[in-house]
C-alpha atoms as a PDB file:
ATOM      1  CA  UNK A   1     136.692  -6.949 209.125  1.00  0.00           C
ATOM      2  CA  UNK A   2     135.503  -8.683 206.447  1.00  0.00           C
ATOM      3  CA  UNK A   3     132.523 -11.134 206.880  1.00  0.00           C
ATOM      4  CA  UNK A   4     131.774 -11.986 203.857  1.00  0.00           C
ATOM      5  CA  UNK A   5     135.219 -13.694 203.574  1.00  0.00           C
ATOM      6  CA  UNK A   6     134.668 -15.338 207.116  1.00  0.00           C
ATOM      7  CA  UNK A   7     131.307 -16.593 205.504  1.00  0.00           C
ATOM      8  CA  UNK A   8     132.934 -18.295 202.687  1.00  0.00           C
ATOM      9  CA  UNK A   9     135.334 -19.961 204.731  1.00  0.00           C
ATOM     10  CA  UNK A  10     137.956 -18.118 202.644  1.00  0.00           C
ATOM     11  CA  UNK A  11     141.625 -17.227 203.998  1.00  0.00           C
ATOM     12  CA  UNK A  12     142.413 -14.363 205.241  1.00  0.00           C
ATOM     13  CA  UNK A  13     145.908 -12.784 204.954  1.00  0.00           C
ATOM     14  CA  UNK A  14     148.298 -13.352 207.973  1.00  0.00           C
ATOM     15  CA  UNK A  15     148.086  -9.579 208.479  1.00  0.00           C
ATOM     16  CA  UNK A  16     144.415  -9.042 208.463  1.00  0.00           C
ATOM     17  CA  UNK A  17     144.294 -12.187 210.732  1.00  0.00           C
ATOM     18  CA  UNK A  18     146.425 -10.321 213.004  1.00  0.00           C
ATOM     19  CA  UNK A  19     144.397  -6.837 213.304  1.00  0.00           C
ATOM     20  CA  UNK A  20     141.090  -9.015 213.581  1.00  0.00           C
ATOM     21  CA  UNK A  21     143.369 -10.884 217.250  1.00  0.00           C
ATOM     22  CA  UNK A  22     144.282  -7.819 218.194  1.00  0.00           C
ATOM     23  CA  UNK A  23     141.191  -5.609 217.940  1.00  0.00           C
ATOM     24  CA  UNK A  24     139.401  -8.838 219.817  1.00  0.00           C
ATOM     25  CA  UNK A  25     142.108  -9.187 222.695  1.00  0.00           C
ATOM     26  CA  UNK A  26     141.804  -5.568 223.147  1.00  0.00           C
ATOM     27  CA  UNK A  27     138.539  -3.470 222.836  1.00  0.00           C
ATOM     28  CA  UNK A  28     137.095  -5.726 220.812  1.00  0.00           C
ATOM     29  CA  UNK A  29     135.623  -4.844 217.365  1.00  0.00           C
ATOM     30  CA  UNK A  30     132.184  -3.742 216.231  1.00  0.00           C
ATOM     31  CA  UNK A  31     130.336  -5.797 213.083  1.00  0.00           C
ATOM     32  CA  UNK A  32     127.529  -3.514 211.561  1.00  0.00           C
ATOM     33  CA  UNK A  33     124.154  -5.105 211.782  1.00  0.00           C
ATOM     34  CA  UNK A  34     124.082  -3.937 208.210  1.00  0.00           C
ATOM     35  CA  UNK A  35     126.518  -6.760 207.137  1.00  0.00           C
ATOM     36  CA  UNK A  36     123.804  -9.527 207.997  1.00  0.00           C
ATOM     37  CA  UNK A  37     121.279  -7.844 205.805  1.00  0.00           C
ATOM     38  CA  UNK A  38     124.162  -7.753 203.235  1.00  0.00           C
ATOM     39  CA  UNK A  39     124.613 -11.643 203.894  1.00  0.00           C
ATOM     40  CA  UNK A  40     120.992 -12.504 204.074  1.00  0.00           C
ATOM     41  CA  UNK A  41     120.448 -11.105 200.822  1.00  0.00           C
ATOM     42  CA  UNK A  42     123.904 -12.433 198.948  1.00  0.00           C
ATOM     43  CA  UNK A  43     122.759 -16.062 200.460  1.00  0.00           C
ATOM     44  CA  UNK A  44     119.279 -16.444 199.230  1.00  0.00           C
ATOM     45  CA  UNK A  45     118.717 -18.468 196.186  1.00  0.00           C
ATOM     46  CA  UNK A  46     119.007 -17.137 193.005  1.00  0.00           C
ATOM     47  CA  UNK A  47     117.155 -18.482 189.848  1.00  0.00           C
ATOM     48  CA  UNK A  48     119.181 -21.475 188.101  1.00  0.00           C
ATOM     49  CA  UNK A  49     121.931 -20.840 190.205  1.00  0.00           C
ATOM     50  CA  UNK A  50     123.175 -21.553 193.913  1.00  0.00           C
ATOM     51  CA  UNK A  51     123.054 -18.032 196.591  1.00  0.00           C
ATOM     52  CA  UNK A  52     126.371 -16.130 195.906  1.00  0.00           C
ATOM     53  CA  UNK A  53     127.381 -16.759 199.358  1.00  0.00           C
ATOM     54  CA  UNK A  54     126.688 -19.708 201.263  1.00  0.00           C
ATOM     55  CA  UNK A  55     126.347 -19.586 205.292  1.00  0.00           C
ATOM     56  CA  UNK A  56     126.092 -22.846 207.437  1.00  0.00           C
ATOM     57  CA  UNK A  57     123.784 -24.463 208.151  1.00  0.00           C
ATOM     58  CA  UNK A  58     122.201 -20.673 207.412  1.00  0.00           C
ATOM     59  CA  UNK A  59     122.481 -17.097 207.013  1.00  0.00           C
ATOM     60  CA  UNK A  60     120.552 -16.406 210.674  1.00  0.00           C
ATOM     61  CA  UNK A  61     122.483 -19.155 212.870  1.00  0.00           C
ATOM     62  CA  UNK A  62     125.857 -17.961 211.054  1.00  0.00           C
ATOM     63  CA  UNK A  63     125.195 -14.821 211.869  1.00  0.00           C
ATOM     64  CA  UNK A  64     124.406 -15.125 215.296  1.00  0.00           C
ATOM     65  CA  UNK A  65     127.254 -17.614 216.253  1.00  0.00           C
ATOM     66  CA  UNK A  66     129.596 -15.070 214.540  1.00  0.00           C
ATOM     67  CA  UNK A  67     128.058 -12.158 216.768  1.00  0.00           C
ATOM     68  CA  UNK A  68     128.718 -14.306 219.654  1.00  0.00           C
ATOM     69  CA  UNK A  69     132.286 -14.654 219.218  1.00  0.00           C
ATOM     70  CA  UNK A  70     134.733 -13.216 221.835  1.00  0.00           C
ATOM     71  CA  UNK A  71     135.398  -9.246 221.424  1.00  0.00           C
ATOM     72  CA  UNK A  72     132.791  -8.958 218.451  1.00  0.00           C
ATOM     73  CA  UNK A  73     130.119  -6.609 219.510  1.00  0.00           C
ATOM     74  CA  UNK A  74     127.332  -5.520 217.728  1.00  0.00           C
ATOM     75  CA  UNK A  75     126.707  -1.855 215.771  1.00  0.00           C
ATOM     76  CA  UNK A  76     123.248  -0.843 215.013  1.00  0.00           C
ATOM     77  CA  UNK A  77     122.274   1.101 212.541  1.00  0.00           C
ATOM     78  CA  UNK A  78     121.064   3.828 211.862  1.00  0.00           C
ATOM     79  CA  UNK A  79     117.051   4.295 210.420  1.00  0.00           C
ATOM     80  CA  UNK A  80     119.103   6.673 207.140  1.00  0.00           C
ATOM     81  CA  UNK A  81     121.234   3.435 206.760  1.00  0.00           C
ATOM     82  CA  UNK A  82     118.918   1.115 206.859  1.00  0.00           C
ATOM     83  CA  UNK A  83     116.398   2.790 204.300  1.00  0.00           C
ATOM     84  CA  UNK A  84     119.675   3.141 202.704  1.00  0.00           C
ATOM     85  CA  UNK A  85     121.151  -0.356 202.746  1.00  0.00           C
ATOM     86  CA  UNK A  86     117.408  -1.143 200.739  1.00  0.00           C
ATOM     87  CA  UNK A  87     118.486   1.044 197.559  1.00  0.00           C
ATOM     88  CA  UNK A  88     121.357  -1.055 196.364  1.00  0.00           C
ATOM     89  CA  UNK A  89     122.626  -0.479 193.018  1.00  0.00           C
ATOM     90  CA  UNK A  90     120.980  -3.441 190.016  1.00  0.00           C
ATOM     91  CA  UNK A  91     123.894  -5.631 190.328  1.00  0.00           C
ATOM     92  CA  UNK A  92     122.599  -6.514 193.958  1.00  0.00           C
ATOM     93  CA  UNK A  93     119.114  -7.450 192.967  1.00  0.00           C
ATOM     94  CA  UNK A  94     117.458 -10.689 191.554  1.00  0.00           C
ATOM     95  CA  UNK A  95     117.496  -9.312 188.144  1.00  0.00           C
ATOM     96  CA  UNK A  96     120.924  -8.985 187.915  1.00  0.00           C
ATOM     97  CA  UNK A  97     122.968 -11.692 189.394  1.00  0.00           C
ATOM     98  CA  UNK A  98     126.291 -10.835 191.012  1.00  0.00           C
ATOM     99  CA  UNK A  99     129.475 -12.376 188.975  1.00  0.00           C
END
């Protein structure tokens, strides 16, 4: 599932749109709690320019509706991913803005 795309209020294809129904009306799905530190950090502010990703009204309420949507449970994650989710490549950084 992608959440990032969900968070930009972007379309999703007809067939993605269908997997995402499906997976809800059935098992459900599971949305790593990685993805909202990958949202928190594309949506803060980035020097002379706006977040790369804007969530309203903000990252944490976004987040949180989203999580409480019907089949969407939540994945933790590991302590190795999160330690690694905190090494992300320069592009991902302030220093080097995505884009």
């Amino acid at each position: 599932m992608n959440s990032l795309a969900l968070a930009n209020d972007d379309s999703l294809p007809p067939a993605i749109v269908s997997i995402i129904v499906d997976a809800g009306l059935a098992d459900g799905m599971f949305v790593s709690t990685a993805s909202a530190r990958e949202i928190g950090v594309l949506a803060r502010p980035r020097p002379g320019r706006p977040p790369a990703l804007q969530c309203g009204p903000d990252p944490k309420t976004w987040f949180a509706q989203f999580l409480s949507g019907p089949g969407i449970k939540e994945a933790p994650i590991t302590p190795a991913i999160a330690i690694d989710s905190s090494h992300f490549p320069a592009i991902f950084t302030r220093t080097q803005p995505i884009g």
